[in-house]
N, C-alpha and C. Protein backbone atom coordinates (compact mmCIF):
# COMPACT_ATOMS: atom_id res chain seq x y z
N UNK A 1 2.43 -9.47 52.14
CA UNK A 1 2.37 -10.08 53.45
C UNK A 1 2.25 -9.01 54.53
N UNK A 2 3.07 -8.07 54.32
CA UNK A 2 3.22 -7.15 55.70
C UNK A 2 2.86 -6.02 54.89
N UNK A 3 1.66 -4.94 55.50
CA UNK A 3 1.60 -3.56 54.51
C UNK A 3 2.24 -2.31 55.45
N UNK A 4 2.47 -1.42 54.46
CA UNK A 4 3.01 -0.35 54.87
C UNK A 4 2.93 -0.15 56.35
N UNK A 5 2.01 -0.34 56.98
CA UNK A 5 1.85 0.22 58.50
C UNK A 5 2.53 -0.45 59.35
N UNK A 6 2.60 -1.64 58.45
CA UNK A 6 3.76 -2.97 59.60
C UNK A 6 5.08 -2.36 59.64
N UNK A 7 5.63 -1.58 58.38
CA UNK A 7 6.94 -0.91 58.25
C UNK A 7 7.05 0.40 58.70
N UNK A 8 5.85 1.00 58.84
CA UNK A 8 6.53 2.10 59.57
C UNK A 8 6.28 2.52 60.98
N UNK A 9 5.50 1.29 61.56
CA UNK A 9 6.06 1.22 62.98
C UNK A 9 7.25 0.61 63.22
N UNK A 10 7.67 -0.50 62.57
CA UNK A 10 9.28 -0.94 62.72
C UNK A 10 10.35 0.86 62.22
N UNK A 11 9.78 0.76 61.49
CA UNK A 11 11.06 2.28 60.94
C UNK A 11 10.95 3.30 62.40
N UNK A 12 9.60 3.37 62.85
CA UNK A 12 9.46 4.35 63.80
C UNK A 12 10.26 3.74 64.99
N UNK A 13 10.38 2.81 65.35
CA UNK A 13 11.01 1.83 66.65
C UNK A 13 12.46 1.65 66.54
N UNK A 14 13.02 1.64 65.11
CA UNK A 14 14.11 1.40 64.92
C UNK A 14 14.81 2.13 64.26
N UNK A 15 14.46 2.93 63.91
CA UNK A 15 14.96 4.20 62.36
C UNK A 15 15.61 3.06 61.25
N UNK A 16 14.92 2.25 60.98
CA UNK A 16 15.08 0.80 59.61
C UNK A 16 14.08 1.31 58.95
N UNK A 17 15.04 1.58 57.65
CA UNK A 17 13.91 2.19 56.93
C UNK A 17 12.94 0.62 56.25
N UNK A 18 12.15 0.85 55.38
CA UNK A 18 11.63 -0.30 54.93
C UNK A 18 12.58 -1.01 53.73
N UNK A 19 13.55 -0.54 52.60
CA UNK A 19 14.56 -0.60 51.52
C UNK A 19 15.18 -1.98 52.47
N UNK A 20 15.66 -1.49 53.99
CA UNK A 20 16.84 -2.38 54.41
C UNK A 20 16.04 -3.36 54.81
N UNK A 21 15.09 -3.35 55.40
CA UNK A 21 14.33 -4.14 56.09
C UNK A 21 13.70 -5.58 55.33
N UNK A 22 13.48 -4.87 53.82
CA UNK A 22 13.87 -5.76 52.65
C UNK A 22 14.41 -6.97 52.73
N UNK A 23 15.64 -5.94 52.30
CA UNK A 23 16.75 -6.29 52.05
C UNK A 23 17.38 -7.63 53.08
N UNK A 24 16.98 -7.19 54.21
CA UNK A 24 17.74 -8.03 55.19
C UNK A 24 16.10 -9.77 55.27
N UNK A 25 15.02 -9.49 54.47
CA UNK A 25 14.38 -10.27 54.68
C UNK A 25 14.84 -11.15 53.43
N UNK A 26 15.23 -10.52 52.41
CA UNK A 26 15.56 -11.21 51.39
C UNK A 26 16.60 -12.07 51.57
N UNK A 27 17.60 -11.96 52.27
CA UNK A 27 19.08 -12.49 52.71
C UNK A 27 18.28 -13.68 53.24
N UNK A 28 17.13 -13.50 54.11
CA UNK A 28 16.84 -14.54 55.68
C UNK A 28 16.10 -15.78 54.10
N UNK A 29 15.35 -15.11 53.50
CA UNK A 29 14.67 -15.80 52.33
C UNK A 29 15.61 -16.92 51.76
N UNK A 30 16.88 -16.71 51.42
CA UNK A 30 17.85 -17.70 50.71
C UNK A 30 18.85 -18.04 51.28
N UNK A 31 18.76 -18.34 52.53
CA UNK A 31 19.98 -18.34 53.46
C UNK A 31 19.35 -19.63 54.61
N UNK A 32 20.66 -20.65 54.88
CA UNK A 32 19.89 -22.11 55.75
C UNK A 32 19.76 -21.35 57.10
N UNK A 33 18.21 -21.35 57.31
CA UNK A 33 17.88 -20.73 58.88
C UNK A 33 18.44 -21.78 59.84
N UNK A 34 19.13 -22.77 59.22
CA UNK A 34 19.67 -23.72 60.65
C UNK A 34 21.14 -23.84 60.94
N UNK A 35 21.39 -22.79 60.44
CA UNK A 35 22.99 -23.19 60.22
C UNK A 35 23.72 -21.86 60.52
N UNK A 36 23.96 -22.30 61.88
CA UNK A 36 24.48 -21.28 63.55
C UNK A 36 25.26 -20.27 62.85
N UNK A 37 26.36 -20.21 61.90
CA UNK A 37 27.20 -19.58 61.46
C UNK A 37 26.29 -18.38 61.04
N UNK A 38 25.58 -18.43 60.04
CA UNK A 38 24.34 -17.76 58.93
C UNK A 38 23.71 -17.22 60.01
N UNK A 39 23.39 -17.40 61.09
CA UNK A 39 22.30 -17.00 62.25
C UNK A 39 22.90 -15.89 62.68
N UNK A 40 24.26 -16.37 62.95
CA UNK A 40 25.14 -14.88 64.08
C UNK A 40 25.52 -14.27 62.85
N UNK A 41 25.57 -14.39 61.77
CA UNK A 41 26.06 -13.32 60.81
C UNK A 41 25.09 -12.38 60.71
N UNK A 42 23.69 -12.96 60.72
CA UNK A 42 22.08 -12.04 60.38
C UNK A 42 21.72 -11.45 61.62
N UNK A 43 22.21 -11.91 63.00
CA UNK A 43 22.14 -10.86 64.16
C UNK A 43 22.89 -9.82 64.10
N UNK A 44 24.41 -10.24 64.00
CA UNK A 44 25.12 -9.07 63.73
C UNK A 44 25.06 -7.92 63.03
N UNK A 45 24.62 -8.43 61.71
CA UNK A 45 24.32 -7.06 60.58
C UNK A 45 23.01 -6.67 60.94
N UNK A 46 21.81 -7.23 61.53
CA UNK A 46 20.41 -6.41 61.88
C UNK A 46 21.18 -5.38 63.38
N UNK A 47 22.05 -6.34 64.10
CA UNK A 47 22.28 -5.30 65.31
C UNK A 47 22.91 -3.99 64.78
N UNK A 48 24.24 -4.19 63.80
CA UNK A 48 24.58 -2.84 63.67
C UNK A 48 23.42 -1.90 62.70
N UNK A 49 22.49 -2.70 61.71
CA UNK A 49 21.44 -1.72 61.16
C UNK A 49 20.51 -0.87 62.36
N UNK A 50 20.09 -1.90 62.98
CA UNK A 50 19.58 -1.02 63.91
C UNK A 50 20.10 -0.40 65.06
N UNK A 51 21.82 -0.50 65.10
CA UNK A 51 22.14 0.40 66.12
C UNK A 51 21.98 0.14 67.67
N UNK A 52 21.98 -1.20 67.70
CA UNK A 52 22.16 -2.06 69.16
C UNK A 52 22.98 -3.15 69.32
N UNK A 53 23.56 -3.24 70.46
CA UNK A 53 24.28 -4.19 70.68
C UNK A 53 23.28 -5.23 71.08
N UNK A 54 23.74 -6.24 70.63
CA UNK A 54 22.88 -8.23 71.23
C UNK A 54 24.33 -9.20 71.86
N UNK A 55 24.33 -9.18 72.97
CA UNK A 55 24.94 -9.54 73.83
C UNK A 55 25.03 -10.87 73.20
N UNK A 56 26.20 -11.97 73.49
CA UNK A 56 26.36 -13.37 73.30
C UNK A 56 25.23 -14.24 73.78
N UNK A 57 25.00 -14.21 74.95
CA UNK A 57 23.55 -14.61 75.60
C UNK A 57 22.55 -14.61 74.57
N UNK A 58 22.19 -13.29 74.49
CA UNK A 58 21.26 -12.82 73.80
C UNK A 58 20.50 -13.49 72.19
N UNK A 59 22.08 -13.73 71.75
CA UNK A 59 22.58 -14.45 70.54
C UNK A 59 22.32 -15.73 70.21
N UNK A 60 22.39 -16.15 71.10
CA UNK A 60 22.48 -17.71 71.61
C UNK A 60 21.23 -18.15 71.93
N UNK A 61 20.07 -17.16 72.51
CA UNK A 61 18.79 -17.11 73.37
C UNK A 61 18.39 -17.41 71.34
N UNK A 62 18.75 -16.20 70.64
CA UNK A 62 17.89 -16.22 69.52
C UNK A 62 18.24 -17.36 68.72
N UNK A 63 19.28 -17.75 68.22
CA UNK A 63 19.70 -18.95 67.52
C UNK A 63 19.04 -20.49 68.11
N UNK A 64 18.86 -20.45 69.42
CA UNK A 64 18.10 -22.04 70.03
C UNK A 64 16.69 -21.85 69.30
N UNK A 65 15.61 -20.47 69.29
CA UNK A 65 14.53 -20.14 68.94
C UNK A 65 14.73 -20.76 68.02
N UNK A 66 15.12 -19.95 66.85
CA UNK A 66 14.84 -20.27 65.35
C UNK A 66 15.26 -21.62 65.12
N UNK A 67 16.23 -21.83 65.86
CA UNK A 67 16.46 -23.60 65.08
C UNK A 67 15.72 -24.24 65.73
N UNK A 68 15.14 -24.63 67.10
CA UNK A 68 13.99 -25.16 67.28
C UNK A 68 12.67 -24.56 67.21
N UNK A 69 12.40 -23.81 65.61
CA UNK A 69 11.53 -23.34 65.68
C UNK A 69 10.15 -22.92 66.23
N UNK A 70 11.12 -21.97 67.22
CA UNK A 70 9.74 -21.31 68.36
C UNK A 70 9.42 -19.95 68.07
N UNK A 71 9.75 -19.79 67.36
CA UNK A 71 9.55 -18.51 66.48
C UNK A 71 7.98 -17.95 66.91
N UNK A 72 7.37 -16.87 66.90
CA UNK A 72 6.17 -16.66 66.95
C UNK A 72 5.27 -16.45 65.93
N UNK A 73 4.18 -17.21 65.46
CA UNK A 73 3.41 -16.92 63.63
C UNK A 73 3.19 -15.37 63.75
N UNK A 74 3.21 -14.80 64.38
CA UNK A 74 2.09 -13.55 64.49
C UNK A 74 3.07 -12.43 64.52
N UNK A 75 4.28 -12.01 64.21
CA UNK A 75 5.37 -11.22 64.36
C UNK A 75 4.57 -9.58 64.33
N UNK A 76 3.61 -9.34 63.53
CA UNK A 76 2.93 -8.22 63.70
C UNK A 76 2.79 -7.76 64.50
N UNK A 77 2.30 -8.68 66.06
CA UNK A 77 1.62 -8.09 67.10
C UNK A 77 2.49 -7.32 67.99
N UNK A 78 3.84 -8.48 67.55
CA UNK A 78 5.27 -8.14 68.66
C UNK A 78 5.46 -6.49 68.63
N UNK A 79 5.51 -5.81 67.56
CA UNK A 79 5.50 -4.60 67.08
C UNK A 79 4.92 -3.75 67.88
């Protein structure tokens, strides 16, 4: 789906290497994207992987997205 170049501009933006980046897609893979609890758990652990804080707001901004899936198809470009 995503080739190497998609990962190492994320690694370059975030110092995430591609292993975690995985890793943390694999979690999102088997895990209910609608279920608020599961949401702030997968912000939390991407915030401390990548070494930023996501404000409650912030949190809350992302959890309305994904559960009323407004998500963007094109996540590449965001990059």
């Amino acid at each position: 789906m995503f080739g190497d170049s998609f990962f190492n501009k994320v690694e370059k933006k975030t110092n995430v290497n591609k292993d975690t980046i995985l890793s943390i897609a694999s979690k999102v893979q088997n895990s209910n994207m609608k279920d608020e609890k599961v949401l702030r758990d997968l912000i939390k652990e991407i915030s401390l992987v990548a070494g930023r804080e996501v404000s409650e707001e912030k949190t809350n901004k992302i959890i309305e997205t994904i559960i009323n899936d407004k998500i963007p198809k094109d996540l590449d470009k965001m990059i």
